[in-house]
Structure formats: C-alpha cells, structure tokens
C-alpha atoms as a PDB file:
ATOM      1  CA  UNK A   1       0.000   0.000   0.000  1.00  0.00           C
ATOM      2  CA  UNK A   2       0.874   3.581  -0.394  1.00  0.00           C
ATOM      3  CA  UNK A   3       2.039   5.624   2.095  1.00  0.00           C
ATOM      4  CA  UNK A   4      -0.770   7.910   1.695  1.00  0.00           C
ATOM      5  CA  UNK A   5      -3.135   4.960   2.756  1.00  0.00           C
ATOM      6  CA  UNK A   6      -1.335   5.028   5.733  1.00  0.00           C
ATOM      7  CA  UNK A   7      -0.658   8.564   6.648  1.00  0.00           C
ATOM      8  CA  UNK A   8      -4.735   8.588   6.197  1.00  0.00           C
ATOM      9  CA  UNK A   9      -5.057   5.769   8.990  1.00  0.00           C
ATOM     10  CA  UNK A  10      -3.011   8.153  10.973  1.00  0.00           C
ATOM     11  CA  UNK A  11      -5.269  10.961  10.212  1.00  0.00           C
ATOM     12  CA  UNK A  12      -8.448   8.782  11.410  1.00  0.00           C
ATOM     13  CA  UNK A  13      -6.524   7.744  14.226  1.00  0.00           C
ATOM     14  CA  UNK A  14      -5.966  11.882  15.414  1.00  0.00           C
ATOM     15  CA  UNK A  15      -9.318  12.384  14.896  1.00  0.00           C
ATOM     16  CA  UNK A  16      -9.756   9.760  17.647  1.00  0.00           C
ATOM     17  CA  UNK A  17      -7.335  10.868  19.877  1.00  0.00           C
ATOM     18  CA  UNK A  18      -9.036  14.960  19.035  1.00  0.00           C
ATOM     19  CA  UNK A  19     -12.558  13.498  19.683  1.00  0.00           C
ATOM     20  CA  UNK A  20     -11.483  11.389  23.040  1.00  0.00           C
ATOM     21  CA  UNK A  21      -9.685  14.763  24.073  1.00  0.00           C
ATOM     22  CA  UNK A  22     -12.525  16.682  23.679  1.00  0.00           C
ATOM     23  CA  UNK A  23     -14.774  14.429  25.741  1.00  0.00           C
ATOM     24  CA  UNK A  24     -12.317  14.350  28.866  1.00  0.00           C
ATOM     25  CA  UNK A  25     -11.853  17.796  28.686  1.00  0.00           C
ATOM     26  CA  UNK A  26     -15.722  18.192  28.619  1.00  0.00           C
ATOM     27  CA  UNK A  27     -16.234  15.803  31.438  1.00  0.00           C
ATOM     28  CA  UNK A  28     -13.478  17.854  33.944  1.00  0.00           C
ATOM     29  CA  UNK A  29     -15.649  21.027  33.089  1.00  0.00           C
ATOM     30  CA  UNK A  30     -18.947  19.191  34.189  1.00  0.00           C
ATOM     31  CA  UNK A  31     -17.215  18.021  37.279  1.00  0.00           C
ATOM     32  CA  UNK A  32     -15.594  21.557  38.283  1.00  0.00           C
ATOM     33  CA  UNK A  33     -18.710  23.195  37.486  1.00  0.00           C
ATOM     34  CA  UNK A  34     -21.010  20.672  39.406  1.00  0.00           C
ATOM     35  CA  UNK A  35     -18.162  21.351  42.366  1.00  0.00           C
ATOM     36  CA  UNK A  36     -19.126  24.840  42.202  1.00  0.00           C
ATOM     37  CA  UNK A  37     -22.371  24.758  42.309  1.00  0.00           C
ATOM     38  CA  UNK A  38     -22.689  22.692  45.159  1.00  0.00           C
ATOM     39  CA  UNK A  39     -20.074  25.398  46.970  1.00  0.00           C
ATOM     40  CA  UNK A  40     -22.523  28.154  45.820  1.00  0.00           C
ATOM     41  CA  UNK A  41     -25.166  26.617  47.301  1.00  0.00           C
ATOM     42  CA  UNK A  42     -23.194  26.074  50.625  1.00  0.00           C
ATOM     43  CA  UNK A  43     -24.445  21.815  49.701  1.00  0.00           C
ATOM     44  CA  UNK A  44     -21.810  19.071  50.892  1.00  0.00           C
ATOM     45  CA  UNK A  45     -20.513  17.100  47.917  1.00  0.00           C
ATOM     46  CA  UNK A  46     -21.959  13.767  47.663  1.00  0.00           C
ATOM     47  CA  UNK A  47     -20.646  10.505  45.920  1.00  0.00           C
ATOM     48  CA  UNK A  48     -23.222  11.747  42.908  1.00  0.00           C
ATOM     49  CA  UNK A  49     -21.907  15.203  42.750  1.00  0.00           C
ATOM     50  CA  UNK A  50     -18.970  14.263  40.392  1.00  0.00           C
ATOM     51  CA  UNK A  51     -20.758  11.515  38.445  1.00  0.00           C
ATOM     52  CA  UNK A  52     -21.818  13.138  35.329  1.00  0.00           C
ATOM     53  CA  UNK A  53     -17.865  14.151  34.770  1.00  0.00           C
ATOM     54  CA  UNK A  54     -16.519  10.859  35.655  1.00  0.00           C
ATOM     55  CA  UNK A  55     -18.840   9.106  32.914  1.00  0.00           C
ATOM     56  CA  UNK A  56     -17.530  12.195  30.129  1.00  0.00           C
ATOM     57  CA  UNK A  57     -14.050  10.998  31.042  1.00  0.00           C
ATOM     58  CA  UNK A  58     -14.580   7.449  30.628  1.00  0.00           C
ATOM     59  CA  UNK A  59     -16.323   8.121  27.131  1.00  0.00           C
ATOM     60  CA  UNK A  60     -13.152   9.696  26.402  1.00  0.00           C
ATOM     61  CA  UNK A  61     -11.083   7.414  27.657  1.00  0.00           C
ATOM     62  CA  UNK A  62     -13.337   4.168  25.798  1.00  0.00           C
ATOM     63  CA  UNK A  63     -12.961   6.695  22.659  1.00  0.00           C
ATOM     64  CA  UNK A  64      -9.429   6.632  22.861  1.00  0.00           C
ATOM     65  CA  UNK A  65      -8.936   2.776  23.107  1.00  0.00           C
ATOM     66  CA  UNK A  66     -11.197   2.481  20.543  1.00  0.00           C
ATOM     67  CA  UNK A  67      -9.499   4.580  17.851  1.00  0.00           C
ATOM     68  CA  UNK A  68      -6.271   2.827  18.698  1.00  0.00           C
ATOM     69  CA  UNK A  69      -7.620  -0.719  18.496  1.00  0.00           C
ATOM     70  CA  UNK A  70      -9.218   0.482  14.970  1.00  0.00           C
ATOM     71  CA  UNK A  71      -5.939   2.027  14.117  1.00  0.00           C
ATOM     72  CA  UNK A  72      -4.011  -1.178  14.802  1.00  0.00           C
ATOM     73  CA  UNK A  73      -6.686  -3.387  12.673  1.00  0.00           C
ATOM     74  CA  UNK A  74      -6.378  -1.192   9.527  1.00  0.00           C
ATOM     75  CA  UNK A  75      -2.489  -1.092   9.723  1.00  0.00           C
ATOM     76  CA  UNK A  76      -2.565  -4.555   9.676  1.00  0.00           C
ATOM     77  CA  UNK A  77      -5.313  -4.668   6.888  1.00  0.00           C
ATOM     78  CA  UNK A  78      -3.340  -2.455   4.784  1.00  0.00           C
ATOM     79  CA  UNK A  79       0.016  -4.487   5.122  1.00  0.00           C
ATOM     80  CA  UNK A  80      -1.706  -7.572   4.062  1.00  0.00           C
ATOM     81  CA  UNK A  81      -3.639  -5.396   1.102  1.00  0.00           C
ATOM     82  CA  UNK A  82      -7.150  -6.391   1.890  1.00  0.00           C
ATOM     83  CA  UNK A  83     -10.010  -4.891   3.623  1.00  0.00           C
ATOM     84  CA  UNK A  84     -12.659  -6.659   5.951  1.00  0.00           C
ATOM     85  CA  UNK A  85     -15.389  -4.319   7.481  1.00  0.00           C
ATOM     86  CA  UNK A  86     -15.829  -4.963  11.153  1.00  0.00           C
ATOM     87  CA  UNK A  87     -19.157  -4.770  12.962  1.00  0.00           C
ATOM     88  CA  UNK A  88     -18.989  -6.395  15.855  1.00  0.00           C
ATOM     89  CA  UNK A  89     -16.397  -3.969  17.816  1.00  0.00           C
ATOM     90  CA  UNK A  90     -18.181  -0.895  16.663  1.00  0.00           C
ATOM     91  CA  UNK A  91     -21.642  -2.624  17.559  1.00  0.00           C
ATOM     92  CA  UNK A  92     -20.017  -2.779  20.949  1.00  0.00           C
ATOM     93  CA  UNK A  93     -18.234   0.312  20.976  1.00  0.00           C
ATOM     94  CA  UNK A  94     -21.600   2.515  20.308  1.00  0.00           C
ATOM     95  CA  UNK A  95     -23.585   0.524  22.745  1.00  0.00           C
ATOM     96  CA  UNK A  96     -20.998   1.181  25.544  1.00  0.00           C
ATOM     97  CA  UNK A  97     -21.297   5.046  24.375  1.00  0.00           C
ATOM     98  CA  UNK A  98     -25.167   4.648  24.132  1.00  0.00           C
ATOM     99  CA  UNK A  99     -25.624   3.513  27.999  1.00  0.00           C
ATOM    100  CA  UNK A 100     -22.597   5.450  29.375  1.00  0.00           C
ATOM    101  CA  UNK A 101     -24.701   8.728  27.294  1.00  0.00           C
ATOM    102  CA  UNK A 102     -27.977   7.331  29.645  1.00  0.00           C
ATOM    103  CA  UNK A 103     -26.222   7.402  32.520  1.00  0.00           C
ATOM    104  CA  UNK A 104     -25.176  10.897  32.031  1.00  0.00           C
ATOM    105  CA  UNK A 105     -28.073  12.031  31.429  1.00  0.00           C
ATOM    106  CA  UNK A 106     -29.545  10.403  34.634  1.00  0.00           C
ATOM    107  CA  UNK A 107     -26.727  11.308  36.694  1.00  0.00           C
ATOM    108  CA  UNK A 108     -27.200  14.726  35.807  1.00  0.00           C
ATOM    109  CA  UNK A 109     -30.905  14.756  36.075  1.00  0.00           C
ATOM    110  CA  UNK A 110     -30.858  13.287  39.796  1.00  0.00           C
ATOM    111  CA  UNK A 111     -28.245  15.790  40.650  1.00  0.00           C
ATOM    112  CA  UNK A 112     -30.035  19.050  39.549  1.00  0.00           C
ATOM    113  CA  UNK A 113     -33.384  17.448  40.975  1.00  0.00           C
ATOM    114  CA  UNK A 114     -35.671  18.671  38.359  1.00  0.00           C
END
C-alpha cells in the first residue's frame, strides 16, 4: 500500500485521539462546574456530585482505546492489502457510548433534581 493509505489511517486515528480529548476535557468542566455549584449553594458534595464528569471521562477514555484498536486493525489490513469491514467492535463500541450517554443524562438529572 501507499504511504498515503497510511498517513490517512493516521489521520483517522488523530481524529480519535481529538474526539477522546474533547470528551475528557468536557467531562473535567462538568465536574468543576457541578463542584461549584454545590459550593454556591453552601451543599456538601456527595458521591453523585462528580458523576456526570466521571462518565464524560470514561467516554473519552473508551474513545481513545477504541481509535487505537481500529488504528491497529487497519495497519494490519493495509500491510496484508485487503479490507474486511468490522461490525462487531463498533456494535459494541456505540452501545458502551449509548448507555454510558444514559447514565449521564440520569446522573445529571438526579443531581439538579428537576
């Protein structure tokens, strides 16, 4: 293969890495922020105060681990020339997303206690 096919992997793969980044940072903002709003409301922090963060960090973090896993696979693919779609680990990957999305959404709805 060409080393454009190849510098593209690499390309995918930084997209990962940007869109796992992105998530992390998002989930340390949710937890500083849901920090502060339990000091402006002179609250105690409870083990649910930090939840909704935690669960943005380990979408990042599954992100991450995914895009290197795919990474790997097509490397491999495109030394041996051939190309296989596979649905399985992206099956798994967006149901992991899916639930850890729900309980985000949860988390945060039991902590503002609309």
């Amino acid at each position: 293969m060409s080393a454009s096919d190849h510098l593209a992997n690499k390309r995918t793969f930084l997209a990962w890495v940007r869109t796992a980044i992105a998530l992390m940072g998002f989930g340390f903002v949710i937890a500083k922020f849901q920090i502060f709003l339990h000091i402006l409301a002179h609250q105690p922090l409870t083990s649910t105060t930090l939840l909704g963060g935690v669960i943005m960090i380990i979408m990042g973090i599954a992100t991450l681990l995914y895009g290197f896993y795919e990474y790997i696979q097509q490397e491999k693919e495109l030394e041996r020339k051939q190309f296989s779609p596979r649905l399985t680990p992206m099956v798994i990957y967006t149901s992991l997303l899916t639930v850890l999305a729900i309980a985000l959404v949860v988390s945060l709805y039991l902590s503002t206690g609309i």
